[in-house]
Every structure is written in structure tokens, then in C-alpha cells.
ModelCIF file with pLDDT and N, C-alpha, C, O atoms, coordinates in Angstrom:
data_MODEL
#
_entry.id   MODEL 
#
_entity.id                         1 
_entity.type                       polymer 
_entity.pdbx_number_of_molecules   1 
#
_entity_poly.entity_id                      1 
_entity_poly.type                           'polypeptide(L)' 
_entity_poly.nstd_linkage                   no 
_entity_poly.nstd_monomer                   no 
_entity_poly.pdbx_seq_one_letter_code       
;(UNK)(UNK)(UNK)(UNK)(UNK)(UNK)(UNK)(UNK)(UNK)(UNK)(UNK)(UNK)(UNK)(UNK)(UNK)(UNK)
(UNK)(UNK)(UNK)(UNK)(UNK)(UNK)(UNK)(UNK)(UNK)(UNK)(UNK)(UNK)(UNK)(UNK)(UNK)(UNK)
(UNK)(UNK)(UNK)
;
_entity_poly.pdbx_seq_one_letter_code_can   XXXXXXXXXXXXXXXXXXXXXXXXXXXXXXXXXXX 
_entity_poly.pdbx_strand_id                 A 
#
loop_
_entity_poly_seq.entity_id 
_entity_poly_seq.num 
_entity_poly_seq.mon_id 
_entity_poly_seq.hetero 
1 1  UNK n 
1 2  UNK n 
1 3  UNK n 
1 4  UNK n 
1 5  UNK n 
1 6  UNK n 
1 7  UNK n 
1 8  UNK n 
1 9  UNK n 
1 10 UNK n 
1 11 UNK n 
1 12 UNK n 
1 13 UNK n 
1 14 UNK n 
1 15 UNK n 
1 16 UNK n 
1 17 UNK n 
1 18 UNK n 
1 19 UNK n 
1 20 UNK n 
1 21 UNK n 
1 22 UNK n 
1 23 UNK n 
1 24 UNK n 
1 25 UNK n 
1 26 UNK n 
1 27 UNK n 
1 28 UNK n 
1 29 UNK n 
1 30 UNK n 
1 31 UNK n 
1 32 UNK n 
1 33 UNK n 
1 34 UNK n 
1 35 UNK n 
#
_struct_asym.id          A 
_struct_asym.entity_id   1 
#
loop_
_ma_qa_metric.id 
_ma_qa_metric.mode 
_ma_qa_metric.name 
_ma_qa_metric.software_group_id 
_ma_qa_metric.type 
1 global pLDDT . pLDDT 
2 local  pLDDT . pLDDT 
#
_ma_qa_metric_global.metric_id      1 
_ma_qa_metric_global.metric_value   94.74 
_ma_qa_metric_global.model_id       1 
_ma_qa_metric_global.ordinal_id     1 
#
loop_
_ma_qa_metric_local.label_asym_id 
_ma_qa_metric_local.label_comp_id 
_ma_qa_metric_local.label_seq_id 
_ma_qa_metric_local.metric_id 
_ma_qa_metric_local.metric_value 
_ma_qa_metric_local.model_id 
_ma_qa_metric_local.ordinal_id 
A UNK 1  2 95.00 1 1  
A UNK 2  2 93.00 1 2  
A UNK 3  2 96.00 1 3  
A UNK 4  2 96.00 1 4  
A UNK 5  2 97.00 1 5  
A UNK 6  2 98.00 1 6  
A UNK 7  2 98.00 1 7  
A UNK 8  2 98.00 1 8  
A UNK 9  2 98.00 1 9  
A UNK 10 2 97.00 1 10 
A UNK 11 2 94.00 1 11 
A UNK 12 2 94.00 1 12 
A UNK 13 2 97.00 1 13 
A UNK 14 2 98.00 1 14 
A UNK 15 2 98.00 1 15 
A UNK 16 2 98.00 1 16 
A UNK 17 2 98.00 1 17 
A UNK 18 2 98.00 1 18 
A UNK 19 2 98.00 1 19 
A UNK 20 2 98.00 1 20 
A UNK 21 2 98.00 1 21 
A UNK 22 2 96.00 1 22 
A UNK 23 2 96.00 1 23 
A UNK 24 2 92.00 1 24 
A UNK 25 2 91.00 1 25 
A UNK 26 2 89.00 1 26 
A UNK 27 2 86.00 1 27 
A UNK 28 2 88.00 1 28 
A UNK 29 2 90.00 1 29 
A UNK 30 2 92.00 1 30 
A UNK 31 2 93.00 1 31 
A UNK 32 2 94.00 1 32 
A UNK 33 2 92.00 1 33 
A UNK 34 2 92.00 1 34 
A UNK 35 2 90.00 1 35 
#
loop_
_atom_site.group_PDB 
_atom_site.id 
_atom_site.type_symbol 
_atom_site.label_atom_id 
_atom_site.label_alt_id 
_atom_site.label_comp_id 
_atom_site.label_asym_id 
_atom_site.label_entity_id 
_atom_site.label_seq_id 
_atom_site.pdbx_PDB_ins_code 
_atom_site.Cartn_x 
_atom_site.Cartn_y 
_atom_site.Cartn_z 
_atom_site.occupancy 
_atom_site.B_iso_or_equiv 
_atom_site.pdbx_formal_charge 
_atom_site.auth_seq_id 
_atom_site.auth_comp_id 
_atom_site.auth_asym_id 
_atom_site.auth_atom_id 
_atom_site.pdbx_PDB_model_num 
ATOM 1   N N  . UNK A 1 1  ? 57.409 55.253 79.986 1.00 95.00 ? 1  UNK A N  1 
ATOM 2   C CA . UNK A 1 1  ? 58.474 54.263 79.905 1.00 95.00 ? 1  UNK A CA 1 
ATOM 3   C C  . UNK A 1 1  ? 59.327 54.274 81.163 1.00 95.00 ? 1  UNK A C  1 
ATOM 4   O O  . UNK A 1 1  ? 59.187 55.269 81.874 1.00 95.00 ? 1  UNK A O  1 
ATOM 5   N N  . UNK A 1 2  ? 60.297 53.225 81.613 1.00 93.00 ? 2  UNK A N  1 
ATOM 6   C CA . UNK A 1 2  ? 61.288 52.694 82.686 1.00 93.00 ? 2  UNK A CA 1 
ATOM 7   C C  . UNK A 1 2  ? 62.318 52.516 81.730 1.00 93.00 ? 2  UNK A C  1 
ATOM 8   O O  . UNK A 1 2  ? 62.091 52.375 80.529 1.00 93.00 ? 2  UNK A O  1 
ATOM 9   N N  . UNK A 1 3  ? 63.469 52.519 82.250 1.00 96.00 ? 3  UNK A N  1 
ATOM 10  C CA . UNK A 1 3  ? 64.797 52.127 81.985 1.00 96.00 ? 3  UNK A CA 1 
ATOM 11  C C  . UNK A 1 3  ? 65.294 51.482 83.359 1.00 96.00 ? 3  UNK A C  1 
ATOM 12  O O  . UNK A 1 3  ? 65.405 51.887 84.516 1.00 96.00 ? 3  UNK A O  1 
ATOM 13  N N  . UNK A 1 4  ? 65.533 50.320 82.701 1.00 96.00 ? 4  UNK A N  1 
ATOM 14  C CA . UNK A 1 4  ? 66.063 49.054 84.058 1.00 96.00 ? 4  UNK A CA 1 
ATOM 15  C C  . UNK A 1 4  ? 67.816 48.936 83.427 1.00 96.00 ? 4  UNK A C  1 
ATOM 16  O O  . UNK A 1 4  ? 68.257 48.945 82.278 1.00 96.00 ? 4  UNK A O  1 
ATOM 17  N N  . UNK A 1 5  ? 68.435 48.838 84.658 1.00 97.00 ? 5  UNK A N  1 
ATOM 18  C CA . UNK A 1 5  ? 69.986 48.713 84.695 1.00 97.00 ? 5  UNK A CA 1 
ATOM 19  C C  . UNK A 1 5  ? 70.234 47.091 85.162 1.00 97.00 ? 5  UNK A C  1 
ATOM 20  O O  . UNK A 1 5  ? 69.896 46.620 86.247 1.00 97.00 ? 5  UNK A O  1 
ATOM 21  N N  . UNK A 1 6  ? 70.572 46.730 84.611 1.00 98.00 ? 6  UNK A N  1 
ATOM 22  C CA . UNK A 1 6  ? 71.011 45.109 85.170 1.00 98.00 ? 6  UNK A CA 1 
ATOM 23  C C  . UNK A 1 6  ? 72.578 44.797 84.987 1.00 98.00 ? 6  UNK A C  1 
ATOM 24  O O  . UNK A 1 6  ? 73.428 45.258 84.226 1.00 98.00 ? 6  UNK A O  1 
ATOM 25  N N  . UNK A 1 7  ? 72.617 43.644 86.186 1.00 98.00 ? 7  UNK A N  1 
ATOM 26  C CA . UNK A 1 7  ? 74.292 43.651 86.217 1.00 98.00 ? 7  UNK A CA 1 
ATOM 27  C C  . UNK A 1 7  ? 74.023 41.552 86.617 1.00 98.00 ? 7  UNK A C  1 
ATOM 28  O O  . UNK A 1 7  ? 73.203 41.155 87.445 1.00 98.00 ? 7  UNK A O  1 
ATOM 29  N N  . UNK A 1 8  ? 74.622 40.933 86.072 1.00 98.00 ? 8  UNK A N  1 
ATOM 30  C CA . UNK A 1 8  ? 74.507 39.418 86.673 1.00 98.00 ? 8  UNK A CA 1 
ATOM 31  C C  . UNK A 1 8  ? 76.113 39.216 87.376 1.00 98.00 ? 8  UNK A C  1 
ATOM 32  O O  . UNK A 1 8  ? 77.116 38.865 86.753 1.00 98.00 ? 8  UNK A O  1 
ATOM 33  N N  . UNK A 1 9  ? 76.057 39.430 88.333 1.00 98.00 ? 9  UNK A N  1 
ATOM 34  C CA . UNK A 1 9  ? 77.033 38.971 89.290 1.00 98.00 ? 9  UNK A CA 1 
ATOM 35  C C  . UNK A 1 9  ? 77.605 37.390 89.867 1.00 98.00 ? 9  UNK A C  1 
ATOM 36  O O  . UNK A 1 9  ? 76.873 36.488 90.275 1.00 98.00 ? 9  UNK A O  1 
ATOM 37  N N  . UNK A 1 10 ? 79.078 37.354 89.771 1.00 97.00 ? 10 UNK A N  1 
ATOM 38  C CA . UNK A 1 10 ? 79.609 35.344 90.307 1.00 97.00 ? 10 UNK A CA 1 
ATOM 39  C C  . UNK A 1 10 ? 80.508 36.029 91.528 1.00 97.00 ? 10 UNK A C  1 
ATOM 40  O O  . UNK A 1 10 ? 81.676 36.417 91.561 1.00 97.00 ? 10 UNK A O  1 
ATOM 41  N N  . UNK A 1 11 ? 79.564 36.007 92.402 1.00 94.00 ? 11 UNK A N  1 
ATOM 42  C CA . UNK A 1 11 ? 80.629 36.979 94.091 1.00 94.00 ? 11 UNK A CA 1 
ATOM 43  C C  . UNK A 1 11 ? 80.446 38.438 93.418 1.00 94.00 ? 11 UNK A C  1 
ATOM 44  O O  . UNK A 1 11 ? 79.366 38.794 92.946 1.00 94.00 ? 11 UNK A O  1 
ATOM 45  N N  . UNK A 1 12 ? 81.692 39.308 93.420 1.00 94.00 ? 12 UNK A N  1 
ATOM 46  C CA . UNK A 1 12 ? 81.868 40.557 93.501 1.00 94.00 ? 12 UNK A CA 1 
ATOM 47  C C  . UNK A 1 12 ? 82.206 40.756 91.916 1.00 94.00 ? 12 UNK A C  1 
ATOM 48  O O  . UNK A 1 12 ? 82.367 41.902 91.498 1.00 94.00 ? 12 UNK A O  1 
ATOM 49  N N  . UNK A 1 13 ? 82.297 39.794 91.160 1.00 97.00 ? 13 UNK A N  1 
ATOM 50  C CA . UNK A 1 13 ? 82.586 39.985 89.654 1.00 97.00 ? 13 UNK A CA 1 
ATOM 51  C C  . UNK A 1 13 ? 81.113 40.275 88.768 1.00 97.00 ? 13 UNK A C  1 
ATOM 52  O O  . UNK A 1 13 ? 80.031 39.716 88.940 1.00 97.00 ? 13 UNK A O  1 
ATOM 53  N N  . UNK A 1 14 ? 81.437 41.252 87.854 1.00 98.00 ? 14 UNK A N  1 
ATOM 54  C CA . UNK A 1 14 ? 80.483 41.640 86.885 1.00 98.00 ? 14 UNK A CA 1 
ATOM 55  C C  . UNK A 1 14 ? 80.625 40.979 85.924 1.00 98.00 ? 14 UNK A C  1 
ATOM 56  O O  . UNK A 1 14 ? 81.599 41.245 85.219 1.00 98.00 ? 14 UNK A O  1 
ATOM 57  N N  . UNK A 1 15 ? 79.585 39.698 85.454 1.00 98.00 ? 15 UNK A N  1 
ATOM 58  C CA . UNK A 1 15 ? 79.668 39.008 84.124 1.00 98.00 ? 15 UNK A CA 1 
ATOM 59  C C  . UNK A 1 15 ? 79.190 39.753 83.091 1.00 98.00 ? 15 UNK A C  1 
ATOM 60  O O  . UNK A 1 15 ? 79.826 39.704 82.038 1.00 98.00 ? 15 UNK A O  1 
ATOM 61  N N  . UNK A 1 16 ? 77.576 40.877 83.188 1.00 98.00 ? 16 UNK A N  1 
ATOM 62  C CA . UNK A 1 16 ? 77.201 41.037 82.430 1.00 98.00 ? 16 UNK A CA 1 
ATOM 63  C C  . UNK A 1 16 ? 76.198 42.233 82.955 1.00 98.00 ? 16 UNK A C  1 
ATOM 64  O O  . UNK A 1 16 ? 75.541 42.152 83.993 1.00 98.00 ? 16 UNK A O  1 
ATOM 65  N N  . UNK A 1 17 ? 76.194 43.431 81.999 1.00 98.00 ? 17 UNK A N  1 
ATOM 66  C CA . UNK A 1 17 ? 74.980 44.199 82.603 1.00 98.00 ? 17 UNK A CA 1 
ATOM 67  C C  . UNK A 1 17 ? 74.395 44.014 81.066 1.00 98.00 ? 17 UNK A C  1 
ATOM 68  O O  . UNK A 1 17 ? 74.746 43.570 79.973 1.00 98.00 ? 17 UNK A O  1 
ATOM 69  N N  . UNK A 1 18 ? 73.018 44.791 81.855 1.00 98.00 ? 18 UNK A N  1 
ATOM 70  C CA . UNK A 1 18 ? 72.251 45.246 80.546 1.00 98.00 ? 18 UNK A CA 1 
ATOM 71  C C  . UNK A 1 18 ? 71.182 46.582 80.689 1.00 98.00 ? 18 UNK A C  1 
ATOM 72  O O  . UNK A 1 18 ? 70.727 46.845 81.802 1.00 98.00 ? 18 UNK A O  1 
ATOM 73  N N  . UNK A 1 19 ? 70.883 47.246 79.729 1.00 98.00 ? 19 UNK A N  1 
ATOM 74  C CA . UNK A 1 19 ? 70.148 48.025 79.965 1.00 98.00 ? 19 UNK A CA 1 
ATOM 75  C C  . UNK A 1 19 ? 68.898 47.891 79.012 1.00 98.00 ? 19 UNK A C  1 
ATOM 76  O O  . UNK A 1 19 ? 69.050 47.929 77.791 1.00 98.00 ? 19 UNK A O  1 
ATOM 77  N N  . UNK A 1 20 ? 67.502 47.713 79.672 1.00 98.00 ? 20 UNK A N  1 
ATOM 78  C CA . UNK A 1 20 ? 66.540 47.568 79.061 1.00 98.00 ? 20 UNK A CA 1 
ATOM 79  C C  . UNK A 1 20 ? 65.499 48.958 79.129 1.00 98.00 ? 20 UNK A C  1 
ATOM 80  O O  . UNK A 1 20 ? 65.505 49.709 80.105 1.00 98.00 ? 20 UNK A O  1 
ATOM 81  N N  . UNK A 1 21 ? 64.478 49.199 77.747 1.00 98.00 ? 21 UNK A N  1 
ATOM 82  C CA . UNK A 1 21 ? 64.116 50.153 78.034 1.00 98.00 ? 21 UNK A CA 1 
ATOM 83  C C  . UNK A 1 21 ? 62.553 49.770 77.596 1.00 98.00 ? 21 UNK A C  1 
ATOM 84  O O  . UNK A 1 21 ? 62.203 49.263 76.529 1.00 98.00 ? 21 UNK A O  1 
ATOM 85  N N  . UNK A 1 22 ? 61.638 50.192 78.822 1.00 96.00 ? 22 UNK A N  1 
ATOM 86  C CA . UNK A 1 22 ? 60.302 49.109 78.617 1.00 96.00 ? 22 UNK A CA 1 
ATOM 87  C C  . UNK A 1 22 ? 59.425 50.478 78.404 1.00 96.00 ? 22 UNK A C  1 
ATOM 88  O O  . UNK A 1 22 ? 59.740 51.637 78.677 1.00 96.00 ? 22 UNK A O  1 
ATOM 89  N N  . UNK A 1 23 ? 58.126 49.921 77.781 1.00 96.00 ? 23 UNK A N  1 
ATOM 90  C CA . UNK A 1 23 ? 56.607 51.109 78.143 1.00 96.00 ? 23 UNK A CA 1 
ATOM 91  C C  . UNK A 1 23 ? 56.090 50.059 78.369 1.00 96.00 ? 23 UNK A C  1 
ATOM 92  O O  . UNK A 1 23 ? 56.319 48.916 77.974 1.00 96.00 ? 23 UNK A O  1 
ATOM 93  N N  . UNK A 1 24 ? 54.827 50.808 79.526 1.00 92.00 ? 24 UNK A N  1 
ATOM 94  C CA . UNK A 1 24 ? 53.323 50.460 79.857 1.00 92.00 ? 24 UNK A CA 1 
ATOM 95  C C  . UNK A 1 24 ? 52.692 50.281 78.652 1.00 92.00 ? 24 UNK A C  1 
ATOM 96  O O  . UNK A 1 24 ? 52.891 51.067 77.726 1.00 92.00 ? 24 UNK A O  1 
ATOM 97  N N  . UNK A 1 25 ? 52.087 49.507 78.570 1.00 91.00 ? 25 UNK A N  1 
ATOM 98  C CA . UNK A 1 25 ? 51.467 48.717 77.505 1.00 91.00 ? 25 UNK A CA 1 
ATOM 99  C C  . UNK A 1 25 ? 49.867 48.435 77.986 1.00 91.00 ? 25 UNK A C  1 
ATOM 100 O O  . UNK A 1 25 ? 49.666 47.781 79.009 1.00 91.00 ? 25 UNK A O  1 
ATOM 101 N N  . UNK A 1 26 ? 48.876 48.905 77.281 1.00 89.00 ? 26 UNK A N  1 
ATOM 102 C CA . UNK A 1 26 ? 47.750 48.277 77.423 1.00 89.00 ? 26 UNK A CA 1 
ATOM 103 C C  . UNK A 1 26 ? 47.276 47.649 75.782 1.00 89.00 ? 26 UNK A C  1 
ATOM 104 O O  . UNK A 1 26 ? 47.130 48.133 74.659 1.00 89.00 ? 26 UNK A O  1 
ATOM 105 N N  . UNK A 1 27 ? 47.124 46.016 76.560 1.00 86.00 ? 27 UNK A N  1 
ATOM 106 C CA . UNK A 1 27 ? 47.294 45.168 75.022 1.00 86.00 ? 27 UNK A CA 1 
ATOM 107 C C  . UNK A 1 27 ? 45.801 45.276 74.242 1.00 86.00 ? 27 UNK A C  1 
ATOM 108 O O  . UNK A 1 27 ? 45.525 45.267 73.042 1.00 86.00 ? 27 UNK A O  1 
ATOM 109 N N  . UNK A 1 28 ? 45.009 45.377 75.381 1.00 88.00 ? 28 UNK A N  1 
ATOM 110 C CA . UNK A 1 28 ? 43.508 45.854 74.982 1.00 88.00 ? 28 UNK A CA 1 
ATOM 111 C C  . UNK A 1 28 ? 43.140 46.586 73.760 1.00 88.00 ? 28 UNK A C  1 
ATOM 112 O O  . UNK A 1 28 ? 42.758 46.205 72.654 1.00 88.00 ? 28 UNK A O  1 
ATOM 113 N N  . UNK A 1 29 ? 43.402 47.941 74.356 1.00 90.00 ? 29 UNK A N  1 
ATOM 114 C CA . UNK A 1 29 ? 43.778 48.830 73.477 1.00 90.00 ? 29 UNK A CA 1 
ATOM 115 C C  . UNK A 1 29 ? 44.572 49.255 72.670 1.00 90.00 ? 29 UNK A C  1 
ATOM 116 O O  . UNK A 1 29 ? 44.276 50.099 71.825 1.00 90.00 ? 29 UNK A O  1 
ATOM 117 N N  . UNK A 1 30 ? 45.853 48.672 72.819 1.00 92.00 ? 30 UNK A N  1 
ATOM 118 C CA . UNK A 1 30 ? 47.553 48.505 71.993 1.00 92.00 ? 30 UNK A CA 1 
ATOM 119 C C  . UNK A 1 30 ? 47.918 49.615 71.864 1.00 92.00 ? 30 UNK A C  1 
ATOM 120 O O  . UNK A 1 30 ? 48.336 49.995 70.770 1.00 92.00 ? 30 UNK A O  1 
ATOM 121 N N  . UNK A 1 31 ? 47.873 50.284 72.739 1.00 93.00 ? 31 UNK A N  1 
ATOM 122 C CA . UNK A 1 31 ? 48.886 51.421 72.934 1.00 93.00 ? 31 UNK A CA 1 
ATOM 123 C C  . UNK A 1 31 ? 49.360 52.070 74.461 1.00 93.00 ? 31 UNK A C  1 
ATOM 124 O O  . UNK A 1 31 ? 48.731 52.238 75.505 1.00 93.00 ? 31 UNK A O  1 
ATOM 125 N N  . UNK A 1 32 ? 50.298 52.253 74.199 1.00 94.00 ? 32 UNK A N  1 
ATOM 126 C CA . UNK A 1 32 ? 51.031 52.734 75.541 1.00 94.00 ? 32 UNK A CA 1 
ATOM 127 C C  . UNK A 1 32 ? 50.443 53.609 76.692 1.00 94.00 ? 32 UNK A C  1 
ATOM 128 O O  . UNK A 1 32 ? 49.825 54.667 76.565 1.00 94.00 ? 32 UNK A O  1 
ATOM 129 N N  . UNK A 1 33 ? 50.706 53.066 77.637 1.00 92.00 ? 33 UNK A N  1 
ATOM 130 C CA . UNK A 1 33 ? 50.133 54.039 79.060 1.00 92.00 ? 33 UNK A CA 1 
ATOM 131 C C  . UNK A 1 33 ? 50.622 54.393 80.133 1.00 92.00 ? 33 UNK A C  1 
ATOM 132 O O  . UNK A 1 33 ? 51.559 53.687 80.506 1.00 92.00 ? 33 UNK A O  1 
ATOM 133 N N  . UNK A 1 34 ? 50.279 55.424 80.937 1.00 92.00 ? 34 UNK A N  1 
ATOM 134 C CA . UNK A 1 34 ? 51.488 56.086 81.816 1.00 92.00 ? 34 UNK A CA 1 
ATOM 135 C C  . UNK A 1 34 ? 52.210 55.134 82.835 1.00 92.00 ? 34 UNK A C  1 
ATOM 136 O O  . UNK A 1 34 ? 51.666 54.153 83.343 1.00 92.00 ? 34 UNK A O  1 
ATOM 137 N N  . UNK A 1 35 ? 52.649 55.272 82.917 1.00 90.00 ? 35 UNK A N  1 
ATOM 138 C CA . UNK A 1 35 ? 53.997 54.319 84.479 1.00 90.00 ? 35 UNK A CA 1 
ATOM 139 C C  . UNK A 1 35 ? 52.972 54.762 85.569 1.00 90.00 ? 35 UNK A C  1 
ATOM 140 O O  . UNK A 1 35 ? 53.178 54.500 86.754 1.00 90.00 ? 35 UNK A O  1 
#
């Protein structure tokens, strides 16, 4: 798995972050695989 940090910026102002948390995915097989 990754953990992504997100921020949506208007100039130097922070509207919005987010934090997403993903896995490698093989859909083939349907189960998770290394980064």
C-alpha cells in the first residue's frame, strides 16, 4: 500500500487536503500486490 497527502490550493490558501490510502491491485487475480 501508498498513502497520498493532498492539499487543493486558491494562491497560498488551503481549501482542502485529503489523505488517501491505496493497494496494488492485480484485478486478474483480485488480490493485492507489492508497490
Amino acid at each position: 500500500s501508498l498513502t497520498l497527502q493532498q492539499r487543493i490550493l486558491c494562491g497560498d490558501r488551503e481549501c482542502s487536503r485529503s489523505r488517501t490510502v491505496m493497494v496494488c491491485f492485480d484485478a486478474q487475480a483480485q488480490q493485492s500486490v507489492p508497490v
